[in-house]
N, C-alpha and C. Protein backbone atom coordinates (compact mmCIF):
# COMPACT_ATOMS: atom_id res chain seq x y z
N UNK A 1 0.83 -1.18 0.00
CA UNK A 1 0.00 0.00 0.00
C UNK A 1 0.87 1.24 0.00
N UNK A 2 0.29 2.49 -0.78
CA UNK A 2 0.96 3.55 -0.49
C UNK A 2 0.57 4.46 -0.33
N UNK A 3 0.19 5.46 1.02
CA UNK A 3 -0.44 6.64 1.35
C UNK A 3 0.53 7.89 1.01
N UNK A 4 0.00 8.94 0.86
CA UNK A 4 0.55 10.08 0.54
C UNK A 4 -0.04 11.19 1.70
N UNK A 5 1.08 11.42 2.60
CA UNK A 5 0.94 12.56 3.41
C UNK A 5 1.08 14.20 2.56
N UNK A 6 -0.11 15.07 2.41
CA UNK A 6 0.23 16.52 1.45
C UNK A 6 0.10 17.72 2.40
N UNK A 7 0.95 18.52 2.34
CA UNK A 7 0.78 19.74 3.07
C UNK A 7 1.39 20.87 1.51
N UNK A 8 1.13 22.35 2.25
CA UNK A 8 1.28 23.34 1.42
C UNK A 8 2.60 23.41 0.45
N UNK A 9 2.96 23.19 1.24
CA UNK A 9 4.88 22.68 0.57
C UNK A 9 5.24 21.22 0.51
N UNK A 10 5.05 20.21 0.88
CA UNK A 10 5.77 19.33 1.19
C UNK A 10 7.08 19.01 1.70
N UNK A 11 6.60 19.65 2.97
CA UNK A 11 8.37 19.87 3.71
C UNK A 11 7.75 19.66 5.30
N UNK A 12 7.28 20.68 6.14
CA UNK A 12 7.07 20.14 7.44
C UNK A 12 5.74 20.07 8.03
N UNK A 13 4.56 20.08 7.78
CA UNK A 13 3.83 19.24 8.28
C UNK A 13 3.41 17.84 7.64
N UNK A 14 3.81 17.96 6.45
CA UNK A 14 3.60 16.51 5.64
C UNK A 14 4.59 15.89 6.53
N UNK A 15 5.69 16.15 6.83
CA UNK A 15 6.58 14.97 7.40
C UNK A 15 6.54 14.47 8.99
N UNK A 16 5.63 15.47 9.18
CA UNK A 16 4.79 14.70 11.14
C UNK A 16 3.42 14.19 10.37
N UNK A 17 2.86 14.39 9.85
CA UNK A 17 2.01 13.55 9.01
C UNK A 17 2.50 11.81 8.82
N UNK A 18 3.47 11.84 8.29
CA UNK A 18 4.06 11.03 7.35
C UNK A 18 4.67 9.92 8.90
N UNK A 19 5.62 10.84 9.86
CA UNK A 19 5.85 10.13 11.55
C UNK A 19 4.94 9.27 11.90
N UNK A 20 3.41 10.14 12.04
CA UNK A 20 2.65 9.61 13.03
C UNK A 20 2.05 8.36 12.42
N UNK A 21 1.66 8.70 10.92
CA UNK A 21 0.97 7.20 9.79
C UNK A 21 1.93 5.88 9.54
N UNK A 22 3.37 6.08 9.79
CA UNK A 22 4.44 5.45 10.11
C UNK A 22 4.13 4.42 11.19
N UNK A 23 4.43 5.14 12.39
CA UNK A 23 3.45 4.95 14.06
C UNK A 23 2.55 3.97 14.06
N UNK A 24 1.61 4.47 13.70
CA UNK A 24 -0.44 4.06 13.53
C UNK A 24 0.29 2.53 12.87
N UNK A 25 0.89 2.85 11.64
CA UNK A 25 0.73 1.50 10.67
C UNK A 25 1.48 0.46 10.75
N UNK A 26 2.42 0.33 11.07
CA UNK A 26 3.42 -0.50 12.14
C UNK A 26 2.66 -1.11 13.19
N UNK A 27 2.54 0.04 14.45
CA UNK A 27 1.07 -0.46 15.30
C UNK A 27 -0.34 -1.80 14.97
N UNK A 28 -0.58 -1.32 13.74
CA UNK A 28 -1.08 -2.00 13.22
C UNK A 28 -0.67 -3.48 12.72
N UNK A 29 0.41 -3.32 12.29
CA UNK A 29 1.33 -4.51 11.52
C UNK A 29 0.97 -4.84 10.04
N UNK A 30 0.80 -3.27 9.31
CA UNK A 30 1.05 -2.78 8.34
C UNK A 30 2.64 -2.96 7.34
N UNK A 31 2.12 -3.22 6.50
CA UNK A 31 3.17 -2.71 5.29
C UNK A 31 2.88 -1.66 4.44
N UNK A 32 3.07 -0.61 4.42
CA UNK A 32 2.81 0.44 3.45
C UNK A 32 3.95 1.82 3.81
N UNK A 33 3.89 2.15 2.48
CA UNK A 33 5.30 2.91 1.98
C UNK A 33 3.92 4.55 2.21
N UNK A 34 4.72 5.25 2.90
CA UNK A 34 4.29 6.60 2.86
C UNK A 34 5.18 7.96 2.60
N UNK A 35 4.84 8.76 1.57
CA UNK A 35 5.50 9.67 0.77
C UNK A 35 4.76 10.89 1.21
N UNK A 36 5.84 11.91 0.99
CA UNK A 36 5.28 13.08 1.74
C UNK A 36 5.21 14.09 0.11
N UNK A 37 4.51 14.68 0.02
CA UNK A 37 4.45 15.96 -1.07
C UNK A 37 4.13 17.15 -0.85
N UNK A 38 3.87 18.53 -2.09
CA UNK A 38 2.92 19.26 -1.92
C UNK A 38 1.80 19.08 -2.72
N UNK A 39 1.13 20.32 -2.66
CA UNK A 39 -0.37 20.50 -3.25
C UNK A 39 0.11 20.26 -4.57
N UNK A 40 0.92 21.02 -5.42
CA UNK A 40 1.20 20.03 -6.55
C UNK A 40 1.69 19.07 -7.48
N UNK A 41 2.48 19.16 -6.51
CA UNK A 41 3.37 17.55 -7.25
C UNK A 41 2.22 16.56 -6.57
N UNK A 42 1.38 16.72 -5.50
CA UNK A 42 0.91 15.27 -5.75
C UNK A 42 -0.29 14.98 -6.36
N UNK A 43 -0.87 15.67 -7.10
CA UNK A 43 -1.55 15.57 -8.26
C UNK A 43 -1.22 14.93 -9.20
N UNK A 44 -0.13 15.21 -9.36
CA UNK A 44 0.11 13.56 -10.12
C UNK A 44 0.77 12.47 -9.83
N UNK A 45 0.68 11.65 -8.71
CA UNK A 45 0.84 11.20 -7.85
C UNK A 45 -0.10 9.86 -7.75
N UNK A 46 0.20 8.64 -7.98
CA UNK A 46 -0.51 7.38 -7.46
C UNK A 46 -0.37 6.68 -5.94
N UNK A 47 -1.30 6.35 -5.75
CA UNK A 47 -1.24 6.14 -3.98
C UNK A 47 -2.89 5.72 -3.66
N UNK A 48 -2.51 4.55 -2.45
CA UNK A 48 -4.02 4.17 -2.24
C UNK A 48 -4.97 5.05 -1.42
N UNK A 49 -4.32 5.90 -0.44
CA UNK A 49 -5.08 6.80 0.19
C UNK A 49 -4.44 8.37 0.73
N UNK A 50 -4.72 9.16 0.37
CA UNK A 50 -4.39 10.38 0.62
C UNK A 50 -4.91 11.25 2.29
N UNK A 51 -3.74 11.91 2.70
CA UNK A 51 -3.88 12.07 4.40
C UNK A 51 -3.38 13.96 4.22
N UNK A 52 -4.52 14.41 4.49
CA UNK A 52 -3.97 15.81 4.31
C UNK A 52 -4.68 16.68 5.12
N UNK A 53 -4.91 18.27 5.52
CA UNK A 53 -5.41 19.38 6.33
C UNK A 53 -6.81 19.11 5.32
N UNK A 54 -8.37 19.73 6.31
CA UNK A 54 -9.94 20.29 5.69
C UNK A 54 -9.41 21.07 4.11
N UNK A 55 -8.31 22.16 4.66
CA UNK A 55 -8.13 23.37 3.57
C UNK A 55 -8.09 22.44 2.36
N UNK A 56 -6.79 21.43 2.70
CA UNK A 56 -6.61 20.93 1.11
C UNK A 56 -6.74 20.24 0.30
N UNK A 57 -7.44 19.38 1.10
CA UNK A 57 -8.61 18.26 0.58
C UNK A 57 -9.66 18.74 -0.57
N UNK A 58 -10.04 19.59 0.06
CA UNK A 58 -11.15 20.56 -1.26
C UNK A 58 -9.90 20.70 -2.89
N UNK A 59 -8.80 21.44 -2.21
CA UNK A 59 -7.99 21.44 -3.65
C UNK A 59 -7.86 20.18 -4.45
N UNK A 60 -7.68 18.78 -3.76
CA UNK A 60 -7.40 17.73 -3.76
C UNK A 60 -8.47 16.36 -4.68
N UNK A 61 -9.80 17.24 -4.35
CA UNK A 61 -11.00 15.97 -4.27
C UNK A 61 -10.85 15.71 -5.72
N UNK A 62 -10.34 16.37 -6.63
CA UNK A 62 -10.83 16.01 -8.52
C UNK A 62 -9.47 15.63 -9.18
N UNK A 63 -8.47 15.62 -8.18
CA UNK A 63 -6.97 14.45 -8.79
C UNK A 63 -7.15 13.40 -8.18
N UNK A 64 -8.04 13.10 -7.23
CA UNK A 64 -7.57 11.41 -7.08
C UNK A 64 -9.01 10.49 -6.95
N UNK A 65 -8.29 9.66 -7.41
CA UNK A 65 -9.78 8.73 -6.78
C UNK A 65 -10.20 7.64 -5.48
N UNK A 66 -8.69 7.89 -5.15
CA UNK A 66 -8.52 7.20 -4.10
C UNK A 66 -9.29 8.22 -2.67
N UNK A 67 -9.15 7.31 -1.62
CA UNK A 67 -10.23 7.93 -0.55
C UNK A 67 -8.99 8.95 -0.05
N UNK A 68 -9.75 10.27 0.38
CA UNK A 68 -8.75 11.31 0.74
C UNK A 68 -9.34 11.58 2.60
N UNK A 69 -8.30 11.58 3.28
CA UNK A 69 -8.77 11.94 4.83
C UNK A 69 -8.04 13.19 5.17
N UNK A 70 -9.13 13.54 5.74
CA UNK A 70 -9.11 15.27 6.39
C UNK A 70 -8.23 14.97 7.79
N UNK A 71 -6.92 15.58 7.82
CA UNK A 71 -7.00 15.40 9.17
C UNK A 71 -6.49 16.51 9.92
N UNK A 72 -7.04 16.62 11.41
CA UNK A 72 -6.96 18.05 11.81
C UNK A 72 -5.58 17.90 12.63
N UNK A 73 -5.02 17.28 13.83
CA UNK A 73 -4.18 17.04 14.56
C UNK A 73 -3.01 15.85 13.63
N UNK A 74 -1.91 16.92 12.74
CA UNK A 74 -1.05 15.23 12.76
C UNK A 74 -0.38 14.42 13.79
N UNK A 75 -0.17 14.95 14.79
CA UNK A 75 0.13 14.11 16.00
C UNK A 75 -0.62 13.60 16.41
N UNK A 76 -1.61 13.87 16.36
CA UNK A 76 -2.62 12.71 17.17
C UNK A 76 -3.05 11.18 16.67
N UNK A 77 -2.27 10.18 17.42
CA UNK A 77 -2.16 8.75 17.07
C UNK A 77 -3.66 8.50 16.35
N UNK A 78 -4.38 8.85 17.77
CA UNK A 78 -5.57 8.27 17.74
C UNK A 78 -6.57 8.72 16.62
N UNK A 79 -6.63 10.19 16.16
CA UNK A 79 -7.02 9.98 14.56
C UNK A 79 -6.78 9.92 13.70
N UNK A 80 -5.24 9.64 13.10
CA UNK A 80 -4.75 9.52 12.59
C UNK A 80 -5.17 7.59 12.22
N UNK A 81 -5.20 7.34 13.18
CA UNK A 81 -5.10 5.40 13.50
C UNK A 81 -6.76 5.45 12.72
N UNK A 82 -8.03 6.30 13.81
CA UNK A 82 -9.71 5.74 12.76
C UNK A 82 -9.27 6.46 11.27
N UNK A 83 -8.74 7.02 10.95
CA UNK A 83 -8.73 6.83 9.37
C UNK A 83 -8.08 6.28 8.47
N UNK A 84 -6.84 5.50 8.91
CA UNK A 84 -6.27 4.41 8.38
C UNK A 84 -7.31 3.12 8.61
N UNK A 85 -8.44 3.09 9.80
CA UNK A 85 -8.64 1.75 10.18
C UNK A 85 -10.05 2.40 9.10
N UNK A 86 -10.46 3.17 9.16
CA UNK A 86 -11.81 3.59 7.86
C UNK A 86 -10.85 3.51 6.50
N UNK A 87 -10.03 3.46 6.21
CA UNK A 87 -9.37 3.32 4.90
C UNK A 87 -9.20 1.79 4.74
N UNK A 88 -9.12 1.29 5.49
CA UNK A 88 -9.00 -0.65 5.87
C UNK A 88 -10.14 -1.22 5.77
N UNK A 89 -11.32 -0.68 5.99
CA UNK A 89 -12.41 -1.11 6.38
C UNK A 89 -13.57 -0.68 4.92
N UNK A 90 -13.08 0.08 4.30
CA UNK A 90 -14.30 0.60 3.33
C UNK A 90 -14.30 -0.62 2.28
């Protein structure tokens, strides 16, 4: 599997993004490769699920088709973890 952590740049909140889904998916006993970008390089970009801020999800919704998660806290294990386990589960 390969998730794509996106922030404005792809430099530092994609990469505590990218920590904590690391974390969660291991935890899990996951295999999946996670790549960090920005808003536009990852538009063109293949990946099974996309992990990004409310703001940029809206920019986001008409490049991919894969499921995209809003997330508000990237440190926070714990939602970070229900939307990998709703990305597992759909």
């Amino acid at each position: 599997m390969k998730f794509l952590a996106i922030c404005g740049f792809g430099v530092g909140s994609s990469m505590i993004l990218k920590m904590t889904l690391l974390k969660v998916t291991k935890s899990l006993d996951l295999d999946v490769e996670v790549e960090t970008a920005d808003l536009s390089s990852a538009k063109g970009m293949k990946c099974d699920a996309v992990f990004t801020s409310k703001e940029l999800a809206k920019d986001l919704k008409d490049s991919f088709t894969c499921p995209i998660y809003e997330i508000d806290k990237y440190m926070n294990k714990e939602e970070v973890k229900t939307a990998v386990e709703d990305f597992l589960n759909r």
